[in-house]
Protein backbone atom coordinates (compact mmCIF):
# COMPACT_ATOMS: atom_id res chain seq x y z
CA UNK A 1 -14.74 -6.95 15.85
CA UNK A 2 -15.03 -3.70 17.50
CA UNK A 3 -13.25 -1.19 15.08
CA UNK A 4 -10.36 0.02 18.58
CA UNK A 5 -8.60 3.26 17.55
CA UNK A 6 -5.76 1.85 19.69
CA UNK A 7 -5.29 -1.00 17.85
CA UNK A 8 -5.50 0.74 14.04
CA UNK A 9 -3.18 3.36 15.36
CA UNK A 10 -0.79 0.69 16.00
CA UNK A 11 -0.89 -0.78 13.12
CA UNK A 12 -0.57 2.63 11.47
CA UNK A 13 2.52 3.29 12.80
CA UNK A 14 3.51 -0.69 12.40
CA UNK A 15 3.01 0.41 8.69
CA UNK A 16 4.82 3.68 8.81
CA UNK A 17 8.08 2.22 10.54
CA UNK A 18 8.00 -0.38 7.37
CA UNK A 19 7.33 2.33 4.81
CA UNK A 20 10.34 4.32 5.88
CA UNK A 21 12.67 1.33 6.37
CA UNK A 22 11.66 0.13 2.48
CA UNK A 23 10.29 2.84 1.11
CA UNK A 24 7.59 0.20 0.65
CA UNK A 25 5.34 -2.33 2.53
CA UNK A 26 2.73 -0.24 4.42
CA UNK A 27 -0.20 -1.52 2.63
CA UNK A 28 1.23 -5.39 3.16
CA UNK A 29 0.77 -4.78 6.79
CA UNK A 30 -2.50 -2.34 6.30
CA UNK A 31 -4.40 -4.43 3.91
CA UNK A 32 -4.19 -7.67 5.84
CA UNK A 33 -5.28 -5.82 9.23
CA UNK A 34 -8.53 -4.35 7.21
CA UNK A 35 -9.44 -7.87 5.73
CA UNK A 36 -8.59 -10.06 8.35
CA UNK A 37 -8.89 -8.37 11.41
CA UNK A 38 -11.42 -5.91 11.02
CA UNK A 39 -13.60 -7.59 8.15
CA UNK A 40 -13.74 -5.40 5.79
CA UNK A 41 -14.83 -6.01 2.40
CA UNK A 42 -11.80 -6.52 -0.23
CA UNK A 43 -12.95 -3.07 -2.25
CA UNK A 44 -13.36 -1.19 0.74
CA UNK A 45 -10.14 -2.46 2.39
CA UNK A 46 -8.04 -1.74 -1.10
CA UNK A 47 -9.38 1.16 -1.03
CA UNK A 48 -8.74 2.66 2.61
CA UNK A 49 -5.34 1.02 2.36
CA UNK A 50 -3.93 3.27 -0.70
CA UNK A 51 -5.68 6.45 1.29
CA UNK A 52 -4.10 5.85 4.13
CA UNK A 53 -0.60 4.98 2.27
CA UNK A 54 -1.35 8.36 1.14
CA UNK A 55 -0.43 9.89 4.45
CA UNK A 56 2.36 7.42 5.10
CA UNK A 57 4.38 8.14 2.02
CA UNK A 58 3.49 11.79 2.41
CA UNK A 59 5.78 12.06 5.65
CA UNK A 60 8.41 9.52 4.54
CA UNK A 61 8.25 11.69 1.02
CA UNK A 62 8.55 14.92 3.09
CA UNK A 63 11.86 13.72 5.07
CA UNK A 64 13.26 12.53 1.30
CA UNK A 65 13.07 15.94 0.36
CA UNK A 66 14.09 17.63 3.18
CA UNK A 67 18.02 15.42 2.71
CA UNK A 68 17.78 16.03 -1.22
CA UNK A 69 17.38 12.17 -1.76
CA UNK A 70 14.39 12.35 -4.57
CA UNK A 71 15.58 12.09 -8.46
CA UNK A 72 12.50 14.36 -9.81
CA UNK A 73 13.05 13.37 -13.56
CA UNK A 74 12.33 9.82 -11.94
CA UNK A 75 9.84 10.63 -9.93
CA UNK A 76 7.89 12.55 -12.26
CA UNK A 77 7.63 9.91 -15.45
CA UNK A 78 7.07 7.26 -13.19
CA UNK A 79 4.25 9.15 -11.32
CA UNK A 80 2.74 9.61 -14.70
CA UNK A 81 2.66 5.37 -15.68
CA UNK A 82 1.16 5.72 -11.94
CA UNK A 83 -1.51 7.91 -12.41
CA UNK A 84 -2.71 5.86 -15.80
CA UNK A 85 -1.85 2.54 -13.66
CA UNK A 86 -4.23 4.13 -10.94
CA UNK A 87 -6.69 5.03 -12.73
CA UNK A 88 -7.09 1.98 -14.43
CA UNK A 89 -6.39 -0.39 -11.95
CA UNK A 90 -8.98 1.46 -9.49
CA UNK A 91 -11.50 0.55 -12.02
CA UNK A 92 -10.98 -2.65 -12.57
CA UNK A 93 -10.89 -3.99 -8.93
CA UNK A 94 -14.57 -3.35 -8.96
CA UNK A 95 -14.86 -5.93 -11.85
CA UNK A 96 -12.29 -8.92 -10.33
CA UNK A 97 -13.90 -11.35 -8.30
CA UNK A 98 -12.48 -11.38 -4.45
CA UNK A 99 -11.11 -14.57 -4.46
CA UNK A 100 -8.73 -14.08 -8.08
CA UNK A 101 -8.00 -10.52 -6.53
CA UNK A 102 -6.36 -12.72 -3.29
CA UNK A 103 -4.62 -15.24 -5.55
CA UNK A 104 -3.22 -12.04 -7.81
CA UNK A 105 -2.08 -10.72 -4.52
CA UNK A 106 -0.45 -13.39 -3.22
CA UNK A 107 1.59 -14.33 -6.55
CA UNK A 108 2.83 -10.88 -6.43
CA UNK A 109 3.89 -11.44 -2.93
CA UNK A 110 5.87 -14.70 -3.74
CA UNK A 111 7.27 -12.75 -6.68
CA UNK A 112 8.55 -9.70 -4.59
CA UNK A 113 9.72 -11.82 -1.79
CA UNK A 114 11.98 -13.87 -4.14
CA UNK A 115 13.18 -11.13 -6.49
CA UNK A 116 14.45 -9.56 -3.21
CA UNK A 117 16.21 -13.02 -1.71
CA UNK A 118 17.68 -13.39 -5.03
């Protein structure tokens, strides 16, 4: 399928509106649209997904800011567990095969969706 900037601008701001809503959820409606739409390899689809959650979360951090609403003490020792966490995990999804990497996905998923229903 024809790569349309139309259509990935769409679902960039798709992603965006979600981000700011839940602070979350722009790569569950990024990833998806670069493996199942556009056919992108899992590595290369993980991996365009967290850039471009880079620029999502940049605005929606931006506007945070901007109305005081960040806890920096927070924000900074979790950011350090997430650089480690990063790191590491960047590493090792060149090691899982696809098809786990989909099933760890998924239980994750049914995990999240719960917690939050409960």
């Amino acid at each position: 399928m024809k790569k349309s900037i139309f259509l990935c601008v769409i679902v960039g701001f798709f992603a965006g509106i979600v981000s700011g809503f839940f602070s979350s959820g722009g790569g569950l409606i990024i990833l998806p649209f670069y493996l199942l739409m556009l056919k992108l390899d899992d590595v290369k689809a993980r991996a365009t997904t967290i850039f471009c959650i880079l620029f999502i979360t940049s605005v929606s951090a931006f506007f945070y800011l901007k109305e005081t609403h960040i806890d920096w003490v927070l924000s900074l020792k979790c950011g350090i567990g997430g650089i480690f966490g990063s790191f590491f995990g960047s590493k090792v999804l060149n090691k899982i095969n696809s098809r786990v990497l989909n099933i760890l996905l998924a239980c994750f998923l049914v995990y999240a969706g719960g917690r939050m229903i409960i």
